[in-house]
Structures are given as structure tokens and as C-alpha cells.
C-alpha atoms as a PDB file:
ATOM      1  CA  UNK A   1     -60.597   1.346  39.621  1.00  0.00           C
ATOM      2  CA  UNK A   2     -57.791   3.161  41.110  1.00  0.00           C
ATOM      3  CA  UNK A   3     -56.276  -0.062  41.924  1.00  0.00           C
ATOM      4  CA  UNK A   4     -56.078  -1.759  38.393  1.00  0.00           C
ATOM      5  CA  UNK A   5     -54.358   1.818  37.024  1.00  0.00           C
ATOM      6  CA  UNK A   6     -51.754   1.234  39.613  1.00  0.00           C
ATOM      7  CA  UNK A   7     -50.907  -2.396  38.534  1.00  0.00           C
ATOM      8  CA  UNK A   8     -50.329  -1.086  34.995  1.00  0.00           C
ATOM      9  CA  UNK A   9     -48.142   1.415  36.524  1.00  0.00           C
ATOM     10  CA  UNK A  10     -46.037  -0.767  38.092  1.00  0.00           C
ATOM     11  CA  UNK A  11     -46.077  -3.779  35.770  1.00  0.00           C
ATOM     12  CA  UNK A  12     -44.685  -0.933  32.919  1.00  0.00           C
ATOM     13  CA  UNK A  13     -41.612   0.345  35.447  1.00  0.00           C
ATOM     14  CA  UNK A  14     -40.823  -3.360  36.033  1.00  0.00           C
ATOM     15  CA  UNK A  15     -40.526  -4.636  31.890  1.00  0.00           C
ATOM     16  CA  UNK A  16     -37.112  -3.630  29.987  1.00  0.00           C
ATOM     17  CA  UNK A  17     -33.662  -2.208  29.919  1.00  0.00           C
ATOM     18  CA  UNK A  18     -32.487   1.217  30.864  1.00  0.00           C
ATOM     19  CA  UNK A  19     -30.932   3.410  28.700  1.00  0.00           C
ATOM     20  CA  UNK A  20     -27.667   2.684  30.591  1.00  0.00           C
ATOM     21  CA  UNK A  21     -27.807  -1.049  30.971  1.00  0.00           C
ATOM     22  CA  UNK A  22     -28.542  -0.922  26.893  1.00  0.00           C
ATOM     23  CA  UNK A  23     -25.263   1.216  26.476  1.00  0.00           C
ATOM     24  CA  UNK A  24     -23.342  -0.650  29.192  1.00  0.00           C
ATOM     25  CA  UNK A  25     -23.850  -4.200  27.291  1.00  0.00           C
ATOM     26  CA  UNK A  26     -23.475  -2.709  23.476  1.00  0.00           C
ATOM     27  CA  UNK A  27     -19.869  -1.194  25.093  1.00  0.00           C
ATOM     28  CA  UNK A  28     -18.791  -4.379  26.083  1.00  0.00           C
ATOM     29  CA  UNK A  29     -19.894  -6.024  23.066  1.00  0.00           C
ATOM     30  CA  UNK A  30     -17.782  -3.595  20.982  1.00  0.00           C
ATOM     31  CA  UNK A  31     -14.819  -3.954  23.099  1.00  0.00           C
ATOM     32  CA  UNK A  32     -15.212  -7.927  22.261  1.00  0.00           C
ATOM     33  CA  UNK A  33     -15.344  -6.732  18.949  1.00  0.00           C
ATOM     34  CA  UNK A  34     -12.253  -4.793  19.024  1.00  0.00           C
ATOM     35  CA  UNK A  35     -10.322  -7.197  20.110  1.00  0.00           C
ATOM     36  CA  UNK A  36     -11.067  -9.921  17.658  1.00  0.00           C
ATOM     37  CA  UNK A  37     -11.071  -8.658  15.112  1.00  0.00           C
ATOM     38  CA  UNK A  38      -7.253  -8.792  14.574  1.00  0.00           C
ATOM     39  CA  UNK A  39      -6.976 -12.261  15.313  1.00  0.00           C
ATOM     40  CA  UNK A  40     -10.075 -13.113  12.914  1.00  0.00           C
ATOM     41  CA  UNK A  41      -8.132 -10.971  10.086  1.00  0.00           C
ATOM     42  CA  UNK A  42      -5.349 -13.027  11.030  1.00  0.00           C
ATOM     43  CA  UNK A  43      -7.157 -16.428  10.478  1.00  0.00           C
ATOM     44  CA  UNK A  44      -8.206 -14.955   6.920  1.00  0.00           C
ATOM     45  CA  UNK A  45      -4.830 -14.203   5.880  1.00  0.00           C
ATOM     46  CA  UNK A  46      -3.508 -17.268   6.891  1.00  0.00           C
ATOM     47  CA  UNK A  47      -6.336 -19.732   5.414  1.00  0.00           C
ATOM     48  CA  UNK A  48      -6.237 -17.299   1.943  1.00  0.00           C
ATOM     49  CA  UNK A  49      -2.439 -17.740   2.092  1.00  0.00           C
ATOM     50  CA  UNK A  50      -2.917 -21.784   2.400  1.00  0.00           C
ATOM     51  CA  UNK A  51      -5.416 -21.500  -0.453  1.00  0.00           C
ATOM     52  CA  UNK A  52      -2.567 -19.991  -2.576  1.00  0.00           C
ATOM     53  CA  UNK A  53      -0.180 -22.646  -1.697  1.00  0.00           C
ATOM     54  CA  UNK A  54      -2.858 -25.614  -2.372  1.00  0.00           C
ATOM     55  CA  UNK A  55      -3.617 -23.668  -5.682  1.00  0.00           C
ATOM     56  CA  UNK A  56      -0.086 -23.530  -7.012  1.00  0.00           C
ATOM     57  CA  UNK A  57       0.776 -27.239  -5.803  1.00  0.00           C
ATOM     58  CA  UNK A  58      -2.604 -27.680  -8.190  1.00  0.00           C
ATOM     59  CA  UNK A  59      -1.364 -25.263 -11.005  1.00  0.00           C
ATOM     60  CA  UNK A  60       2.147 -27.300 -11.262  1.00  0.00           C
ATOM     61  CA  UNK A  61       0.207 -30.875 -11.105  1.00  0.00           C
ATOM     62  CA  UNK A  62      -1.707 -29.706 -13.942  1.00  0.00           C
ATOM     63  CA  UNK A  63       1.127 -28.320 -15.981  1.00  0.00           C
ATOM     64  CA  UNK A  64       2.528 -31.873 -16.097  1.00  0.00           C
ATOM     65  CA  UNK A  65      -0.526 -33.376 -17.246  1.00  0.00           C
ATOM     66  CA  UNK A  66      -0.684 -30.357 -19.767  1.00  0.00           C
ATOM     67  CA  UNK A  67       2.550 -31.038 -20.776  1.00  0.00           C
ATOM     68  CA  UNK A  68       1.943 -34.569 -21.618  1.00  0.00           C
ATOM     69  CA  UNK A  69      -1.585 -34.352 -22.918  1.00  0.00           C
ATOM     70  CA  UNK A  70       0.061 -31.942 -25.402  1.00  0.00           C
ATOM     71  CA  UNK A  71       3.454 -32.322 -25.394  1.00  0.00           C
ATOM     72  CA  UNK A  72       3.654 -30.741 -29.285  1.00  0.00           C
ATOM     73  CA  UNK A  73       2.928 -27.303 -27.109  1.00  0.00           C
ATOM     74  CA  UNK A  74       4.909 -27.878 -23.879  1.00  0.00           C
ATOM     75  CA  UNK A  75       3.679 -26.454 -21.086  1.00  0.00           C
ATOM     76  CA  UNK A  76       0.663 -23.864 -21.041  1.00  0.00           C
ATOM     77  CA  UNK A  77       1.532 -19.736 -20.570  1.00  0.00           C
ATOM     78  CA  UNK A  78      -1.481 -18.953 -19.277  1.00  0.00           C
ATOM     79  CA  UNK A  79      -4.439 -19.860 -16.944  1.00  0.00           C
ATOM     80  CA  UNK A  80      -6.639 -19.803 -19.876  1.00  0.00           C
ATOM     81  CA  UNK A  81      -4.950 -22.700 -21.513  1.00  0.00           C
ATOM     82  CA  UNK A  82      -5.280 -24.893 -17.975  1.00  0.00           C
ATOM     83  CA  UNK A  83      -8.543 -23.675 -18.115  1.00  0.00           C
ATOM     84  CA  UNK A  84     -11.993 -23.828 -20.115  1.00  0.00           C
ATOM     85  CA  UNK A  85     -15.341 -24.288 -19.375  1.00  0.00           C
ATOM     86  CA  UNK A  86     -16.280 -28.220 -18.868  1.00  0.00           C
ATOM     87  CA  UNK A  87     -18.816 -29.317 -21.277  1.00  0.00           C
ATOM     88  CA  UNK A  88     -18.069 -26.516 -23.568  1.00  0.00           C
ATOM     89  CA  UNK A  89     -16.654 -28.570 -26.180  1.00  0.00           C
ATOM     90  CA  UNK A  90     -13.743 -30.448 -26.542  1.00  0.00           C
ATOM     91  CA  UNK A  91     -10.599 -29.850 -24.238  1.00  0.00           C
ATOM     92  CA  UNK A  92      -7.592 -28.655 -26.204  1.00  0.00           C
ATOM     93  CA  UNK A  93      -4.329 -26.766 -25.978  1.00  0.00           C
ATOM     94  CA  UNK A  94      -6.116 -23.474 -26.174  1.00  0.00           C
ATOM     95  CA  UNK A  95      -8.943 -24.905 -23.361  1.00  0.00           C
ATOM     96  CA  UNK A  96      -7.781 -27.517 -21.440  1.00  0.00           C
ATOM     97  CA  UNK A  97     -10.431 -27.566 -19.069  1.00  0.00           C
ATOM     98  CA  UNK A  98      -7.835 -29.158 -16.196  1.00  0.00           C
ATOM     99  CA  UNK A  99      -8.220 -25.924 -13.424  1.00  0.00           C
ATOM    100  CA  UNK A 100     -11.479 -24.731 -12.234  1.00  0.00           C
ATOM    101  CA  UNK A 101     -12.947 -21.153 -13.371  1.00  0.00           C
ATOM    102  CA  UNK A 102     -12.230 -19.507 -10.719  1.00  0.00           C
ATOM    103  CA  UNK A 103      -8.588 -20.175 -10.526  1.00  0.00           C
ATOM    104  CA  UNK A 104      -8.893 -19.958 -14.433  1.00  0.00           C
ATOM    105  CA  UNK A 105      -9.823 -16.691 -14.345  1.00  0.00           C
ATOM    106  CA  UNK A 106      -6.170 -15.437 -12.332  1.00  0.00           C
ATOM    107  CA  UNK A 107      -8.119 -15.252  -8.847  1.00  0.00           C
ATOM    108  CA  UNK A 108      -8.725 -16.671  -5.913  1.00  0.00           C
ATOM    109  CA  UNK A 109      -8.981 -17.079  -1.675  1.00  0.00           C
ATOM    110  CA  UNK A 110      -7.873 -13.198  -2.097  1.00  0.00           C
ATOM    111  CA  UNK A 111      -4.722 -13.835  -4.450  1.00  0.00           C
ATOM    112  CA  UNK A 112      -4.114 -12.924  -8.070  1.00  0.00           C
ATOM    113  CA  UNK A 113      -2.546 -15.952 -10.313  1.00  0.00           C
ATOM    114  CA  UNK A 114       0.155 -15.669 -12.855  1.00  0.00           C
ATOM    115  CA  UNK A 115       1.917 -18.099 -15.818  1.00  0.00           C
ATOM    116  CA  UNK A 116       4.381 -17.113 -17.512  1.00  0.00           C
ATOM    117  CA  UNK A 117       6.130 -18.475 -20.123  1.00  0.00           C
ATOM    118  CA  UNK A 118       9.914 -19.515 -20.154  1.00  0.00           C
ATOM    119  CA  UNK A 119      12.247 -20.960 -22.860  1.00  0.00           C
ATOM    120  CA  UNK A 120      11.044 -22.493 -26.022  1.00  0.00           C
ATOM    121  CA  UNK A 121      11.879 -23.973 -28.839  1.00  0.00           C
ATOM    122  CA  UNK A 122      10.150 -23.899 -32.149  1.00  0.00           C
ATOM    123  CA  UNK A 123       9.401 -27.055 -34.477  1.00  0.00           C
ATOM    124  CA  UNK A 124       7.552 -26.658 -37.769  1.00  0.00           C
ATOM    125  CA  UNK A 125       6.260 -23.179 -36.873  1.00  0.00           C
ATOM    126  CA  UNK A 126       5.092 -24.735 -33.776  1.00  0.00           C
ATOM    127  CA  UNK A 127       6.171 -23.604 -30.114  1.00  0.00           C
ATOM    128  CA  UNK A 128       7.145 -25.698 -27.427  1.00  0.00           C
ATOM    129  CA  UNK A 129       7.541 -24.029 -24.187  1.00  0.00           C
ATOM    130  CA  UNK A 130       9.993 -25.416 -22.027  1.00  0.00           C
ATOM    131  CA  UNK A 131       9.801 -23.975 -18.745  1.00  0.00           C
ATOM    132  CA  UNK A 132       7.357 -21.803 -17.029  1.00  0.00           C
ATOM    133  CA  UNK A 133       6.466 -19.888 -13.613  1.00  0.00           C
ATOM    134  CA  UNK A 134       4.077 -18.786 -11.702  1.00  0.00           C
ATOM    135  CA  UNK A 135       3.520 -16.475  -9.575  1.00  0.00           C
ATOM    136  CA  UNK A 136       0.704 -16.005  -6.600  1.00  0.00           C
ATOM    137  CA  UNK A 137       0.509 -12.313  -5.076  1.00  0.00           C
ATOM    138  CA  UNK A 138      -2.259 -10.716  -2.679  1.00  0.00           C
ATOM    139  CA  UNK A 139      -4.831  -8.893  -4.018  1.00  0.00           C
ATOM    140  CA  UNK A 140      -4.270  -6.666  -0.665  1.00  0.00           C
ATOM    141  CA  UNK A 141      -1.117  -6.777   0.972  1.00  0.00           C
ATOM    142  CA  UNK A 142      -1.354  -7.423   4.611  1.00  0.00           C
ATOM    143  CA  UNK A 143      -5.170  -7.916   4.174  1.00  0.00           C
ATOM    144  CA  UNK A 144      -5.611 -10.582   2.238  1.00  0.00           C
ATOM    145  CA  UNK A 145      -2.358 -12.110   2.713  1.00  0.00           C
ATOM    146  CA  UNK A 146       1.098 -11.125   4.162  1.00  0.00           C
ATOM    147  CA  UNK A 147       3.368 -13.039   1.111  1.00  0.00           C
ATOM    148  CA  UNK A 148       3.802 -13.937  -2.459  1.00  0.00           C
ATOM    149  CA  UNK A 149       4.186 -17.080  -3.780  1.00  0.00           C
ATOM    150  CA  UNK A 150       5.997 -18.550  -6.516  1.00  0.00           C
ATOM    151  CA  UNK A 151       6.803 -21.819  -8.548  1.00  0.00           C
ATOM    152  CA  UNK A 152       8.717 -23.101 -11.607  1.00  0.00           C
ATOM    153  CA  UNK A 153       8.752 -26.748 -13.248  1.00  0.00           C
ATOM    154  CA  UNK A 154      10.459 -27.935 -10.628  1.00  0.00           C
ATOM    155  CA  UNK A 155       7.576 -27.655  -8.232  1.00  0.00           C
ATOM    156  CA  UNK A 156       9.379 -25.958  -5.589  1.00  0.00           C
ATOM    157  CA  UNK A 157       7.466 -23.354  -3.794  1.00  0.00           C
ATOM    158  CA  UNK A 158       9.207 -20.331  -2.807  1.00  0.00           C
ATOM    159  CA  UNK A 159       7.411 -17.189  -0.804  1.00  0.00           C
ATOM    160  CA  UNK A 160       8.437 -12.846  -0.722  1.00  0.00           C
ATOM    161  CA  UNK A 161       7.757 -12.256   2.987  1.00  0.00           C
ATOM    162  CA  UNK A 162       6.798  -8.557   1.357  1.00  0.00           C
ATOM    163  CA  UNK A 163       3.888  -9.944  -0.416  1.00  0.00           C
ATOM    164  CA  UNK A 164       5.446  -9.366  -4.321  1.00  0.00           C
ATOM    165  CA  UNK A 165       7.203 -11.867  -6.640  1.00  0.00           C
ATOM    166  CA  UNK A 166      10.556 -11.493  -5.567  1.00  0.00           C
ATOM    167  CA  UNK A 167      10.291 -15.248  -4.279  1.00  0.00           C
ATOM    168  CA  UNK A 168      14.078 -15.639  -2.257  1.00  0.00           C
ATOM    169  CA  UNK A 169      13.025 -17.940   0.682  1.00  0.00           C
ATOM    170  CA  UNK A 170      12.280 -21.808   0.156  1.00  0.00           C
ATOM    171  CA  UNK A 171       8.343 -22.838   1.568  1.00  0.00           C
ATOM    172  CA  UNK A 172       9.366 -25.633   4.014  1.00  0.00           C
END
């Protein structure tokens, strides 16, 4: 009998991890951790700031077809006017329904969407809106994204390397 306690004994000592082999391996797993995580915040900003870029290149494209869906109105002001819920009723100038909800409803990928309205010109108590711009900022400045984006009619894309909408330097 004396033998079968002592096999018990031993098998027990023999299963698991020590205390210190349990703290040595979660160490180096946090030390992993540490140092990725930069470079994984790094990945985000960049793919949310590619998002915002894609967005606006889809904002302009649908500000031409607004504009000659409706040309009586010009070009929308807002996202609400690109936007609208499909199968909601009939698209119109009010409710497009040519953006998707999300980017209808001013954000996205970690950015915050902006139209606003330019020059216009009024026929028969009607206004046509000329010109527009938009503007793409962070939600979370060097967290969600390191720049700001804009755009104008002319689809160029310019960027604020400080995140606002003081768009200087040309996208290449």
C-alpha cells in the first residue's frame, strides 16, 4: 500500500509549471507585447488613413454624378444629400442614396467627413451650388490617423501633416 501512495506522490511533483516558469513565459510574452504594439498602431493609422483617401476619391466621384443627376441643385453640401437609405423610397436631391451609411453619416475607418458648400448661384428661387469641399480629419490625432485630408471639384487631394484642415501639401 505504501507503494501506490508513493506513485501518486511522485506522478503529482512531475505534472505542471512552477510559479516561476509561469511568470518567466507571461514576462516574455508582455515584452512581445510591448514591442508591437507600436508598429500594430502604426498599421491602423496607416490603413484608416488609406480608408480616408479611398473615401474622398469616392465622395468627389459621387459629387459628379450628383451634379449631373441633378444639375438644377449643383453639387450636394452635405453627406446627407449623397446619402439615403437604399430602398427607402425614391433617390432625390435631398437623399441621393449614392454613398453608403456609414460614410453618410460623417464617419468612418476612424475619420470624421465634411461637405461644404462653395459658390452658388440662384435661379427661380432655386440654388445651384457651384463648388464644394471636403474635408477628412481624425477622430484622434496620432491615433487614428497622423493627417487631414482635403478635396475640392477639382479632385485633387491635398493632406495637413498636423492632422486638421489646413490642407497645404499636394497627395502624390
Amino acid at each position: 500500500m505504501n507503494s501506490v501512495c508513493k506513485r501518486n506522490n511522485s506522478s503529482s511533483n512531475e505534472a505542471g509549471f512552477t510559479l516561476v516558469e509561469l511568470l518567466i513565459v507571461m514576462s516574455v510574452i508582455l515584452i512581445i507585447a510591448t514591442l508591437a504594439l507600436p508598429k500594430l498602431m502604426g498599421v491602423l493609422r496607416t490603413a484608416n488613413e488609406t480608408s480616408a483617401i479611398n473615401s474622398l476619391r469616392t465622395l468627389t466621384s459621387m459629387e459628379g454624378q450628383y451634379n449631373s443627376t441633378y444639375p438644377t441643385h449643383g453639387f450636394a453640401c452635405s453627406l446627407a444629400e449623397l446619402g439615403g437609405k437604399p430602398g427607402s423610397g425614391t433617390p432625390g436631391p435631398e437623399a441621393a442614396q449614392l454613398i453608403n451609411e456609414d460614410l453618410a453619416g460623417g464617419s468612418k475607418s476612424g475619420y470624421s467627413f465634411k461637405i461644404t458648400c462653395g459658390d452658388k448661384n440662384t435661379i427661380n428661387n432655386q440654388d445651384q451650388y457651384n463648388s464644394y469641399a471636403i474635408t477628412a480629419v481624425p477622430n484622434s490625432v496620432g491615433r487614428t490617423g497622423n493627417r487631414g485630408f482635403c478635396t475640392d471639384q477639382d479632385a485633387q487631394i491635398h493632406y495637413d501633416p498636423k492632422g486638421g484642415t489646413n490642407c497645404t501639401d499636394l497627395l502624390q
